[in-house]
Protein backbone atom coordinates (compact mmCIF):
# COMPACT_ATOMS: atom_id res chain seq x y z
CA UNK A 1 0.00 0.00 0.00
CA UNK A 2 2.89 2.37 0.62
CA UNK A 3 4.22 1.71 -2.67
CA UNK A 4 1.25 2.74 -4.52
CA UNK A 5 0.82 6.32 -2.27
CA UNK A 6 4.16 7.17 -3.66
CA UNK A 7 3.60 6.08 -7.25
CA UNK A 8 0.35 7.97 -6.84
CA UNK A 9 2.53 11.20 -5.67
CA UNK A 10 4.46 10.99 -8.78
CA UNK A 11 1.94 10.42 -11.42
CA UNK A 12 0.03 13.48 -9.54
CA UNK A 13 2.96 15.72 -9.44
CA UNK A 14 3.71 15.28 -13.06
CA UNK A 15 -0.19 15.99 -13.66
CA UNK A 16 -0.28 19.12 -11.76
CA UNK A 17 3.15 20.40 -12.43
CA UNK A 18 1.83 19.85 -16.50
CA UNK A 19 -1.81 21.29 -15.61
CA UNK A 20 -0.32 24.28 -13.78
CA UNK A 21 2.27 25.93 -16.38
CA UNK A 22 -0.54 25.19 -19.09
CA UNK A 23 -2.89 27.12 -17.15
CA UNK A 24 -0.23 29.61 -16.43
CA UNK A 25 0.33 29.85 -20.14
CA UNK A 26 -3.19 30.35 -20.98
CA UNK A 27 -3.82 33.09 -18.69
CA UNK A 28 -0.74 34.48 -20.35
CA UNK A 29 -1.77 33.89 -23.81
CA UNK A 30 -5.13 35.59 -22.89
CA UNK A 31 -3.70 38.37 -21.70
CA UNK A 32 -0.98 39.05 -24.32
CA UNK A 33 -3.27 37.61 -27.48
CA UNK A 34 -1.54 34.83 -28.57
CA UNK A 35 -4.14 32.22 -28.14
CA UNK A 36 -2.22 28.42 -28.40
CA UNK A 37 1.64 29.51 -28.02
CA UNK A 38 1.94 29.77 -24.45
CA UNK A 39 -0.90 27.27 -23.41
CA UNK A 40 1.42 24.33 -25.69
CA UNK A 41 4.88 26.19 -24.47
CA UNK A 42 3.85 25.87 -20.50
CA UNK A 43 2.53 22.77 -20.72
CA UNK A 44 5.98 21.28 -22.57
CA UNK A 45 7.80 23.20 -19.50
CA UNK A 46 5.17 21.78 -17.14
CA UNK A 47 5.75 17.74 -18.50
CA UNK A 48 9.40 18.23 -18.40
CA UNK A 49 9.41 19.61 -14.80
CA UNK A 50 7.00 16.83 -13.62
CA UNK A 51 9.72 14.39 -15.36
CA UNK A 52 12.42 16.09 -13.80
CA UNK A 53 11.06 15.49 -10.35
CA UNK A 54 9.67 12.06 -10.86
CA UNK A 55 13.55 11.13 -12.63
CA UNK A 56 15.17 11.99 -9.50
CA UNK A 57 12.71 10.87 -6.70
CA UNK A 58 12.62 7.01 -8.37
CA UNK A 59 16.70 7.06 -9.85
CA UNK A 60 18.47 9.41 -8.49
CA UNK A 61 17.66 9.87 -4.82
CA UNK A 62 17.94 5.57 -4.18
CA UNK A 63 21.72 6.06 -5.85
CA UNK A 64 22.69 8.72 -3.50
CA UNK A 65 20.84 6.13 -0.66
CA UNK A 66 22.77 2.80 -2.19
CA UNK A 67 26.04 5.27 -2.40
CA UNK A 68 25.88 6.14 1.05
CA UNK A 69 25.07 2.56 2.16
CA UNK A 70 28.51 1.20 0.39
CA UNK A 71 30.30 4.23 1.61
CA UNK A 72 29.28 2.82 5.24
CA UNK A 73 30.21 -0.79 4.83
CA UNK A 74 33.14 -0.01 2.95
CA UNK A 75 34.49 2.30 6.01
CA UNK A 76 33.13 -0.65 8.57
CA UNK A 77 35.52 -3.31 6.64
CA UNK A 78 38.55 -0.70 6.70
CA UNK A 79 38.05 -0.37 10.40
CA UNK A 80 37.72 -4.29 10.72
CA UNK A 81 34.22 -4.66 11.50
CA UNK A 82 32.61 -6.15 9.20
CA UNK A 83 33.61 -9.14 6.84
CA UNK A 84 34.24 -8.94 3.11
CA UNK A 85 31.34 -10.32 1.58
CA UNK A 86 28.51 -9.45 4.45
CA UNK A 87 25.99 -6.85 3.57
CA UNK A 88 24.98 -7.78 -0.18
């Protein structure tokens, strides 16, 4: 169940980060008279920010977390604590 909440988090924050710069680009092309530029524009910006935050919540954040994890074992087996091939 956890597992879907998060998946749910990132499908909905590439929705709404897609929804809210093509909103922000209609009010803009409302105002200024340039009726599909900025609507198509902001929601391009929009998909590739949602993208951008789903990319490095599911790759890169669990690399920095796996880094960090050999970082730790690899300073445990240089102090002698733990064994070569423990923690895989």
């Amino acid at each position: 169940m956890v597992r879907v909440g998060a998946h749910l988090t990132h499908g909905l924050t590439f929705a709404g980060a897609t929804a809210l710069f093509a909103l922000g680009g209609l009010w803009l092309d409302r105002r200024v008279g340039t009726e599909p530029v900025f609507v198509i524009v902001g929601a391009l910006v929009g998909a590739t920010a949602g993208f951008l935050s789903m990319y490095w919540r599911l790759v890169i954040e669990p690399r920095k977390r796996a880094g960090g994890e050999r970082e730790e074992r690899r300073e445990r087996r240089e102090r002698g604590g733990e064994p070569r091939g423990e923690g895989r």
